[in-house]
PDB file of N, CA and C in Angstrom:
ATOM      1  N   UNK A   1      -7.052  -3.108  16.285  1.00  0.00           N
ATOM      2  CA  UNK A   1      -6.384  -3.482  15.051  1.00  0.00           C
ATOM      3  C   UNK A   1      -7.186  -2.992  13.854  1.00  0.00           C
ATOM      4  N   UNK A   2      -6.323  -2.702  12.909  1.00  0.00           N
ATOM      5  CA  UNK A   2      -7.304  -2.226  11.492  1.00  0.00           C
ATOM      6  C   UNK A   2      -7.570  -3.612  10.860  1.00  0.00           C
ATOM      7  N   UNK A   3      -7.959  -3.100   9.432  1.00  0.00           N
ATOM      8  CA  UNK A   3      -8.404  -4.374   8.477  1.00  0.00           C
ATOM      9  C   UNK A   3      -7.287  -3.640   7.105  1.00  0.00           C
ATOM     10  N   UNK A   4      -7.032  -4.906   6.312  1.00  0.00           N
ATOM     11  CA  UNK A   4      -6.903  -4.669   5.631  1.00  0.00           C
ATOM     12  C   UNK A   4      -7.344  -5.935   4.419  1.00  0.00           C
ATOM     13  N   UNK A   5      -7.526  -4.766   3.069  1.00  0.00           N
ATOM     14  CA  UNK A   5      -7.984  -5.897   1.744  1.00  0.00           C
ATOM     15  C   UNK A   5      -6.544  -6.094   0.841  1.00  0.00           C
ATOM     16  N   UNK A   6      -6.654  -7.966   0.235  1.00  0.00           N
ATOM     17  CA  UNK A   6      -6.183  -8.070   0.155  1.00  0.00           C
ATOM     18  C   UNK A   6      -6.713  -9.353  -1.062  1.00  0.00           C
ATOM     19  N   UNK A   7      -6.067  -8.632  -2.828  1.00  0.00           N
ATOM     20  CA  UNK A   7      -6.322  -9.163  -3.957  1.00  0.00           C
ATOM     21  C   UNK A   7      -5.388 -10.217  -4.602  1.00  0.00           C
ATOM     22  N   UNK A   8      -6.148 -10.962  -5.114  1.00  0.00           N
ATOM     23  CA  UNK A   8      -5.265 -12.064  -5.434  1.00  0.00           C
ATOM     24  C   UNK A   8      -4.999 -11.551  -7.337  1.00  0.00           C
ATOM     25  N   UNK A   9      -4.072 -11.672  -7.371  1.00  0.00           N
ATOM     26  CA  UNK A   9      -3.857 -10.825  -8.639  1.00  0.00           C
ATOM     27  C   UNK A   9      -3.092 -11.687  -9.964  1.00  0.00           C
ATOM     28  N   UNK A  10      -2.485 -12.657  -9.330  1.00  0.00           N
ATOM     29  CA  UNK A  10      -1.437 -13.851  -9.830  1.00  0.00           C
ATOM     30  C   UNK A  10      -1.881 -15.231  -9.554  1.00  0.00           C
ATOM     31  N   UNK A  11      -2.429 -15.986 -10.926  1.00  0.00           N
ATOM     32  CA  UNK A  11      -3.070 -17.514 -10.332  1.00  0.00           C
ATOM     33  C   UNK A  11      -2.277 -18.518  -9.652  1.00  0.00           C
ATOM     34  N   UNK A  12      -2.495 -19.323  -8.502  1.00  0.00           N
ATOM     35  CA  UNK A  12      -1.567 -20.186  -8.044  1.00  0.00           C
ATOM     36  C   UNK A  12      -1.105 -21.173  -8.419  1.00  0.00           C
ATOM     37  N   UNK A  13      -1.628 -21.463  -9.989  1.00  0.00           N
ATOM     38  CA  UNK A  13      -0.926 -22.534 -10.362  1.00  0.00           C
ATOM     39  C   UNK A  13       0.249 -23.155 -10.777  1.00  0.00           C
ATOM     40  N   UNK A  14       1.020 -23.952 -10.525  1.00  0.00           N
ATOM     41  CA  UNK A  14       2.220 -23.920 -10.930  1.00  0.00           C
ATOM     42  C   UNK A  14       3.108 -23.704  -9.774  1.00  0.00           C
ATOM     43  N   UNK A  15       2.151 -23.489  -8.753  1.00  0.00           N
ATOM     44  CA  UNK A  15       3.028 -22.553  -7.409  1.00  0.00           C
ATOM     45  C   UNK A  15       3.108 -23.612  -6.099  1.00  0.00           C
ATOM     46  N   UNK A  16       3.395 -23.958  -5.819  1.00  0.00           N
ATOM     47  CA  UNK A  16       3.564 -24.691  -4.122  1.00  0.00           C
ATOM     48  C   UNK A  16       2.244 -25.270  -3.474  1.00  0.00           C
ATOM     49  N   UNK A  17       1.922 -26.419  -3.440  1.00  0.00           N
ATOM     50  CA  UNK A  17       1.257 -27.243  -2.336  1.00  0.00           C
ATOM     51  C   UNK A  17       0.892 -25.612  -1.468  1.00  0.00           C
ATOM     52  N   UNK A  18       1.944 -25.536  -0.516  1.00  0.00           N
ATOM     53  CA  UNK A  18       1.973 -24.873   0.374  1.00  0.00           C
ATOM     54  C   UNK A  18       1.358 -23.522   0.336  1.00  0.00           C
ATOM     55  N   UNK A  19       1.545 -23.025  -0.555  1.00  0.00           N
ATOM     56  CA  UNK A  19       1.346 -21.198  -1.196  1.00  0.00           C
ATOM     57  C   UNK A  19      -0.152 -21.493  -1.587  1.00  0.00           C
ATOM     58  N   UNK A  20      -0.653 -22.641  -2.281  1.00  0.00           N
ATOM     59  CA  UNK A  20      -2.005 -22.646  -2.705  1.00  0.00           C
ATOM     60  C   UNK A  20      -3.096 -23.339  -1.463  1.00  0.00           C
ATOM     61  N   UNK A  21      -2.525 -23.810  -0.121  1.00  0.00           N
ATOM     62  CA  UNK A  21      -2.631 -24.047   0.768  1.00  0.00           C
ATOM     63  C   UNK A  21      -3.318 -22.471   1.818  1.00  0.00           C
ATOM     64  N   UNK A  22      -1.889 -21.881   1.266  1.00  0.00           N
ATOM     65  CA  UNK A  22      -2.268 -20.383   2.670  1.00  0.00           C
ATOM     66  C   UNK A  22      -3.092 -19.252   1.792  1.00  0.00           C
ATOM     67  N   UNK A  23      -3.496 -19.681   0.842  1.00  0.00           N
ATOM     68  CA  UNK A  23      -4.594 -18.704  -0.202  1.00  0.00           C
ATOM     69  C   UNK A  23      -5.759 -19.431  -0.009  1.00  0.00           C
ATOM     70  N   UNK A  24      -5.685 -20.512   0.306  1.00  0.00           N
ATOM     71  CA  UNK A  24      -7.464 -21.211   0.536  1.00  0.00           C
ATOM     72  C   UNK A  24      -7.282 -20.681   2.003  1.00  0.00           C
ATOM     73  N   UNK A  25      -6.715 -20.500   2.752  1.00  0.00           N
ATOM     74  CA  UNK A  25      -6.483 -20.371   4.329  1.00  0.00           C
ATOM     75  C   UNK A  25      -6.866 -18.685   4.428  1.00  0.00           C
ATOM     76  N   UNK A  26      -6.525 -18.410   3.567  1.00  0.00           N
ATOM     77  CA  UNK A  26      -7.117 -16.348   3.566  1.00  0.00           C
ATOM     78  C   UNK A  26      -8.717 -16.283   2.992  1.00  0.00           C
ATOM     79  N   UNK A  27      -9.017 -17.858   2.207  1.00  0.00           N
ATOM     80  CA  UNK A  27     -10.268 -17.210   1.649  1.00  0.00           C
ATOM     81  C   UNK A  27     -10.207 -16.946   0.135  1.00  0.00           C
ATOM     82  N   UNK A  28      -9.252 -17.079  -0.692  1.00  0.00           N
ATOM     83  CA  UNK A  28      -9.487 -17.155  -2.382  1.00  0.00           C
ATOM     84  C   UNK A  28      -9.940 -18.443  -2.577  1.00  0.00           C
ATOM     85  N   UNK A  29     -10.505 -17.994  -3.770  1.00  0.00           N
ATOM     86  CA  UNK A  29     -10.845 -19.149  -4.798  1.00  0.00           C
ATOM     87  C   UNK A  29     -10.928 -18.842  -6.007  1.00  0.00           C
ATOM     88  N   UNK A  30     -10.851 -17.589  -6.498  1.00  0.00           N
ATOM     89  CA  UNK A  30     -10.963 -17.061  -7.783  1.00  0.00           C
ATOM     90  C   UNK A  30      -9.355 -15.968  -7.758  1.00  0.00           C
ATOM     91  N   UNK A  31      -8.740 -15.740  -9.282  1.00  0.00           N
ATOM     92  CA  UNK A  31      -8.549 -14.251  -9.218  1.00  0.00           C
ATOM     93  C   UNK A  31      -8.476 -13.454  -9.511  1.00  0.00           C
ATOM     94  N   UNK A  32      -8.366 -12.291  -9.109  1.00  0.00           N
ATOM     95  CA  UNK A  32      -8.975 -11.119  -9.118  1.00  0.00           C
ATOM     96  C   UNK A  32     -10.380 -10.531  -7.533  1.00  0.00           C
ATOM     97  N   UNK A  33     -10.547 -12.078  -6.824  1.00  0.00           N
ATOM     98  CA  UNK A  33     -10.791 -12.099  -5.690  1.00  0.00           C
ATOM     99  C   UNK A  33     -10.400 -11.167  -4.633  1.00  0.00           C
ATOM    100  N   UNK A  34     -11.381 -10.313  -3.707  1.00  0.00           N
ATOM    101  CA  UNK A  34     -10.767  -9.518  -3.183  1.00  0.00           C
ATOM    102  C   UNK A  34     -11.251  -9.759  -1.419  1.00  0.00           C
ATOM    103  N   UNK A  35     -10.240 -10.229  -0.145  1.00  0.00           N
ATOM    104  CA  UNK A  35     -10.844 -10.352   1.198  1.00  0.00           C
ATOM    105  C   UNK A  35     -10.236  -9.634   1.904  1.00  0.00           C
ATOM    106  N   UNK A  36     -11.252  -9.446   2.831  1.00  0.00           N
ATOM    107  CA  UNK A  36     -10.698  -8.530   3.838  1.00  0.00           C
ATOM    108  C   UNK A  36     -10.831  -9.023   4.980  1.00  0.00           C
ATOM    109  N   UNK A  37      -9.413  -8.435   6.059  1.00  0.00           N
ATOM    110  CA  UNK A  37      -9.320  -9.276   7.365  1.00  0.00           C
ATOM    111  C   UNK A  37      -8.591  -8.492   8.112  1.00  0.00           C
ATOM    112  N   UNK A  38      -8.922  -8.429   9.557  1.00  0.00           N
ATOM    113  CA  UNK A  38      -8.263  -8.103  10.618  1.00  0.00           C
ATOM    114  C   UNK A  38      -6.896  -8.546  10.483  1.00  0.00           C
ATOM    115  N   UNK A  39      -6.010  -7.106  11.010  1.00  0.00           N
ATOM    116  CA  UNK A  39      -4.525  -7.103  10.712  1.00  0.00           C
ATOM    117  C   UNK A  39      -4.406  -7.954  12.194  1.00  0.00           C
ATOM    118  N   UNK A  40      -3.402  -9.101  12.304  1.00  0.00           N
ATOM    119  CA  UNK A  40      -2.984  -9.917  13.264  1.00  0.00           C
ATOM    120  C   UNK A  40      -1.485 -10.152  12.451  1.00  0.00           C
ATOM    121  N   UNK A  41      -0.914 -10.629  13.670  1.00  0.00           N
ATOM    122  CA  UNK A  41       0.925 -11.062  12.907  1.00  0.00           C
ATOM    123  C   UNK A  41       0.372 -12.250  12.219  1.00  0.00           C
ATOM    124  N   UNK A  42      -0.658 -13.349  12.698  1.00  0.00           N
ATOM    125  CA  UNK A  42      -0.877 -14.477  11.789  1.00  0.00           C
ATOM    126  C   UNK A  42      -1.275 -14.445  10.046  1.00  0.00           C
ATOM    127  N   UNK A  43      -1.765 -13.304   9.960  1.00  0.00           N
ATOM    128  CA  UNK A  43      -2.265 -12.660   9.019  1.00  0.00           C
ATOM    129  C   UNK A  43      -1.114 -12.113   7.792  1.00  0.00           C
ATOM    130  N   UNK A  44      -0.665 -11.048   8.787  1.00  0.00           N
ATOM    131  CA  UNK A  44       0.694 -10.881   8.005  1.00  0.00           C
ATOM    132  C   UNK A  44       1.764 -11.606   7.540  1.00  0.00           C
ATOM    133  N   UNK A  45       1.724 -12.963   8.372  1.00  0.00           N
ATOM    134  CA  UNK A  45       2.559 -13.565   8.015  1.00  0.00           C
ATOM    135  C   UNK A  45       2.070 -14.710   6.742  1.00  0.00           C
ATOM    136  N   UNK A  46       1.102 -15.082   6.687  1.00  0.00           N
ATOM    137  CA  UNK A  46       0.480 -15.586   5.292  1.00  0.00           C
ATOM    138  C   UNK A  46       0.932 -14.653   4.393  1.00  0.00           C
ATOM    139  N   UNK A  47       0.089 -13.428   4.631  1.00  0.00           N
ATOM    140  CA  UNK A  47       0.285 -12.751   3.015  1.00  0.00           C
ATOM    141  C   UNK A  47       1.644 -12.038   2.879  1.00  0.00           C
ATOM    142  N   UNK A  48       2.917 -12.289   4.038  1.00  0.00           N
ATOM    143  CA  UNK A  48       4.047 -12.315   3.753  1.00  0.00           C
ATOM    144  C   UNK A  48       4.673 -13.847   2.375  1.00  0.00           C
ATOM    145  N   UNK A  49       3.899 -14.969   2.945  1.00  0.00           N
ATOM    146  CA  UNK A  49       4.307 -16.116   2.270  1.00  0.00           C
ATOM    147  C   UNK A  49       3.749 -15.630   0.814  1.00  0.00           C
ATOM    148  N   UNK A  50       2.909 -14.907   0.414  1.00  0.00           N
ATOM    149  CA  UNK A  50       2.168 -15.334  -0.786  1.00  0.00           C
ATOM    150  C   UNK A  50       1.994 -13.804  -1.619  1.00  0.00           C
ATOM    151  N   UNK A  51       3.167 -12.847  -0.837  1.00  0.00           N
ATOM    152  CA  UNK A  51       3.250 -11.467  -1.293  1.00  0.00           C
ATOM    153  C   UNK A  51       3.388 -11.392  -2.949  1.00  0.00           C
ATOM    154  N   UNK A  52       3.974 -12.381  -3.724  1.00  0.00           N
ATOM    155  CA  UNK A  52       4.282 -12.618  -5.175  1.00  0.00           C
ATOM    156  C   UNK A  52       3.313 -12.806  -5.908  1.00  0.00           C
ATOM    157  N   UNK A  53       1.786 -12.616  -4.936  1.00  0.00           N
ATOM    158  CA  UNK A  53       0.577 -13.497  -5.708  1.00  0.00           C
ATOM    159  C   UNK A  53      -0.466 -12.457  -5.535  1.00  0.00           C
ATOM    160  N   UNK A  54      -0.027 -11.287  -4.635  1.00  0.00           N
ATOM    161  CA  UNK A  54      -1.664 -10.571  -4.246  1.00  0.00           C
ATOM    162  C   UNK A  54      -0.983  -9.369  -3.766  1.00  0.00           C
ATOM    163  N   UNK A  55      -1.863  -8.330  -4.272  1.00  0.00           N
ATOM    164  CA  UNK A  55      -1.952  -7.073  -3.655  1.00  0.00           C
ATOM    165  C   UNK A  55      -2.802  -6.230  -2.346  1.00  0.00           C
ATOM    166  N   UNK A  56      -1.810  -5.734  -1.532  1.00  0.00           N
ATOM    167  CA  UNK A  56      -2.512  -5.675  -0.877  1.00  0.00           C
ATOM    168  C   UNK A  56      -2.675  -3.813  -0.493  1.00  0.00           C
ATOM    169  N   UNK A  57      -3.785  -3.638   0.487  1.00  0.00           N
ATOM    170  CA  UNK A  57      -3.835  -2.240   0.716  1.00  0.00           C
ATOM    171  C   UNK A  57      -4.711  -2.478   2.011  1.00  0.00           C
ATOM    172  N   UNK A  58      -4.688  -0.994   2.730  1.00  0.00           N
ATOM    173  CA  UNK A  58      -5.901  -0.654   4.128  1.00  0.00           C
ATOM    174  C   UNK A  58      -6.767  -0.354   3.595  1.00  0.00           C
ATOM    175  N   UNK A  59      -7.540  -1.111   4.580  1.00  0.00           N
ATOM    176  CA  UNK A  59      -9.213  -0.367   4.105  1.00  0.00           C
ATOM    177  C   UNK A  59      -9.427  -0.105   5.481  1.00  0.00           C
TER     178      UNK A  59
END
């Protein structure tokens, strides 16, 4: 599997229990924050939930 990074670009406030839930679950706390993680479907499927909030790219 590759990796990919993945920036939080949009603050969560204002935004869902849930959405500010699966961004502590990837590892933000700031943004402009940038993590990187092994591509898994579990993976994708977070930063499917929270695609409105972070950019992402391969590294």
């Amino acid at each position: 599997m590759g990796k990919i990074k993945i920036k939080l670009v949009k603050s969560p406030i204002d935004k869902s229990k849930r959405q500010k839930a699966t961004l502590v679950a990837l590892g933000f706390r700031k943004v402009n924050q940038i993590v990187e993680h092994e591509v898994t479907p579990q993976i994708e499927g977070m930063v499917r939930k929270v695609e409105h909030l972070v950019q992402v790219e391969n590294a």
